[in-house]
C-alpha atoms as a PDB file:
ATOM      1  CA  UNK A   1     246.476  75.559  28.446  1.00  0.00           C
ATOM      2  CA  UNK A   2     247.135  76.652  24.675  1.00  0.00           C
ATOM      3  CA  UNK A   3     247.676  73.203  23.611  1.00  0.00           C
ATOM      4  CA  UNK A   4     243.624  72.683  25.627  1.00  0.00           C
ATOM      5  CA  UNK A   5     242.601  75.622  23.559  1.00  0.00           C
ATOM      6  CA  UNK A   6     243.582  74.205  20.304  1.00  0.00           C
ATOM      7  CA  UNK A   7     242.223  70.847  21.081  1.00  0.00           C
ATOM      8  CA  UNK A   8     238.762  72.179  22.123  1.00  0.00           C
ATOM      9  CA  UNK A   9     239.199  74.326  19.170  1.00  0.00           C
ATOM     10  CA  UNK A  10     239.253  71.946  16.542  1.00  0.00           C
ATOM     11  CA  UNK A  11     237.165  69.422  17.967  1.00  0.00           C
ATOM     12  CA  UNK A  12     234.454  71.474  18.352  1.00  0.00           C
ATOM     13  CA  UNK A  13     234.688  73.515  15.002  1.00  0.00           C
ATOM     14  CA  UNK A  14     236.123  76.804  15.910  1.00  0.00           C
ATOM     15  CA  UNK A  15     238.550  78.141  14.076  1.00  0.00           C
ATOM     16  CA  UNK A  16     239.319  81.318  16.084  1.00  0.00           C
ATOM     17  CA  UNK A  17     239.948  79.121  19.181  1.00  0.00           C
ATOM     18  CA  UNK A  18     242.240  76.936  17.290  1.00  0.00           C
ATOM     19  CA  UNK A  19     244.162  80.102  16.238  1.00  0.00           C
ATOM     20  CA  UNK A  20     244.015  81.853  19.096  1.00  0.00           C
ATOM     21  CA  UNK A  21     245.485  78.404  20.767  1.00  0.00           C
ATOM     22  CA  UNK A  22     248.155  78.662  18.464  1.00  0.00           C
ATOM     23  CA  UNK A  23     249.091  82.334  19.386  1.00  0.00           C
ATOM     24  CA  UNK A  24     249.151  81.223  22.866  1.00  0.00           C
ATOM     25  CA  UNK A  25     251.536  78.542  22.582  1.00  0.00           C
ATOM     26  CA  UNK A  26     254.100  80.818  20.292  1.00  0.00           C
ATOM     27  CA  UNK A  27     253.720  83.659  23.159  1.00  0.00           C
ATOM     28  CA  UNK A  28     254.203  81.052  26.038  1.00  0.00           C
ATOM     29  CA  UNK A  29     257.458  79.347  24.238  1.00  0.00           C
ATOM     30  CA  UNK A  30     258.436  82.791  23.653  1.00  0.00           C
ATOM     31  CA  UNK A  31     258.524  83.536  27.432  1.00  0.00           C
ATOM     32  CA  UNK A  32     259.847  80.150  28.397  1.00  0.00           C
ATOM     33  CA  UNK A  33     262.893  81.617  26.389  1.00  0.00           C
ATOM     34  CA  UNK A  34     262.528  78.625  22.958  1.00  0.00           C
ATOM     35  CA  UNK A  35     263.218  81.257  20.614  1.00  0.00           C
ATOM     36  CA  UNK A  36     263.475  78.887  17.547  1.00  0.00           C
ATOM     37  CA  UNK A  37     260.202  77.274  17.648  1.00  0.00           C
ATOM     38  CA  UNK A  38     258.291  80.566  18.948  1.00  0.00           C
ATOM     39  CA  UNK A  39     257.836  82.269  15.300  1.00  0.00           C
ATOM     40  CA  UNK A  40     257.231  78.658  13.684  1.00  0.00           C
ATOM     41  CA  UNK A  41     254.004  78.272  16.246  1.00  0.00           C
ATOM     42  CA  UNK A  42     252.619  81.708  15.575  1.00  0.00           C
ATOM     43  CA  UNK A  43     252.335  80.837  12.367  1.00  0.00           C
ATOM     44  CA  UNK A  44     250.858  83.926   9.744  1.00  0.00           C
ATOM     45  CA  UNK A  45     247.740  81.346   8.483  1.00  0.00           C
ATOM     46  CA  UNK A  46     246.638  81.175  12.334  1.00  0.00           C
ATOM     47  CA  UNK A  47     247.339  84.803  12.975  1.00  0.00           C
ATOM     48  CA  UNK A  48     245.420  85.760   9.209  1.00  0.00           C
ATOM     49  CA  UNK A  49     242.835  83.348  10.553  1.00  0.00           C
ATOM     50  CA  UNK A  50     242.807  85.145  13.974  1.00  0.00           C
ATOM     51  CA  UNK A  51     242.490  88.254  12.363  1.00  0.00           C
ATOM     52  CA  UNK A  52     239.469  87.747  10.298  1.00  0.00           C
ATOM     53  CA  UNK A  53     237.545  86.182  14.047  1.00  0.00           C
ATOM     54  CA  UNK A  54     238.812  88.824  16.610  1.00  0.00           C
ATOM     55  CA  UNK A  55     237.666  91.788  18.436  1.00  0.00           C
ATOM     56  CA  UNK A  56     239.406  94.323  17.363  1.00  0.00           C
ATOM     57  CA  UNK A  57     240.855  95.741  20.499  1.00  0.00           C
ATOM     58  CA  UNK A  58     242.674  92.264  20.986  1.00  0.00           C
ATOM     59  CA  UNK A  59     244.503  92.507  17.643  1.00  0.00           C
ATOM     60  CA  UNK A  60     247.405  95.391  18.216  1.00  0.00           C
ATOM     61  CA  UNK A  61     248.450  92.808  21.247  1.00  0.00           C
ATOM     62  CA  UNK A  62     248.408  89.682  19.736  1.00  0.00           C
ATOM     63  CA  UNK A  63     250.117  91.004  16.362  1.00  0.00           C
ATOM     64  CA  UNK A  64     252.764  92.537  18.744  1.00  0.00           C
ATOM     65  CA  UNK A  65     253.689  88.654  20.145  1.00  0.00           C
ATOM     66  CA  UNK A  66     254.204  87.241  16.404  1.00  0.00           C
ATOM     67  CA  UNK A  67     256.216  90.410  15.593  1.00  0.00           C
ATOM     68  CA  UNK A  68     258.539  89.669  19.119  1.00  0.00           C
ATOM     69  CA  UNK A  69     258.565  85.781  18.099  1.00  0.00           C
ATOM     70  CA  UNK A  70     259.418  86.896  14.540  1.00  0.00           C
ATOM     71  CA  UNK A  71     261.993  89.315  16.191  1.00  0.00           C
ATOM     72  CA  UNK A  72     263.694  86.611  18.591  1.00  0.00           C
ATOM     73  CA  UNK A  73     263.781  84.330  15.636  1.00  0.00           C
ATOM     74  CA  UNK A  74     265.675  86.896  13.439  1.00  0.00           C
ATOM     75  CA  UNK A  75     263.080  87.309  10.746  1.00  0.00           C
ATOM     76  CA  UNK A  76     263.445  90.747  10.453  1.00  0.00           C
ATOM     77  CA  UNK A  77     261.448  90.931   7.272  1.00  0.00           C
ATOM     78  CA  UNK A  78     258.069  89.313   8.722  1.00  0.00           C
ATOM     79  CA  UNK A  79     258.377  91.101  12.099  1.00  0.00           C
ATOM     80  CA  UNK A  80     258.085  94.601   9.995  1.00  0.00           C
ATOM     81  CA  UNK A  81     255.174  93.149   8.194  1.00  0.00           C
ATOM     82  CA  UNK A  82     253.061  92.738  12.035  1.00  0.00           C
END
């Protein structure tokens, strides 16, 4: 469904959709237990990018999956930064 999300997102325009696409993926690899690849897909541009585009309320939970991918991927240094 992310990958949907990201398609729909950049062929229609919408850059929030495209990033929020790309959260989706990094939380769902996350869960599916690819640690590696998790903190490499929610990648800081998308998440600045979400950032700028979201409601507010939504941010604390999205910003708390890139700091677990960061986490799980043992970058300890951009974890503290979410």
């Amino acid at each position: 469904m992310a990958d949907e999300e990201i398609a729909i997102g950049t062929e229609q325009g919408f850059p929030f959709w495209h990033a929020l696409g790309t959260l989706h993926r990094g939380a769902g690899l996350l869960l599916q237990g690819t640690r590696a690849g998790s903190a490499n897909r929610c990648s800081s541009r998308d998440s600045s990018r979400f950032e700028l585009q979201a409601p507010q309320v939504r941010i604390p939970a999205y910003l708390g999956m890139l700091a677990e991918a960061y986490l799980q991927a043992a970058r300890f240094e951009d974890a503290a930064k979410r």
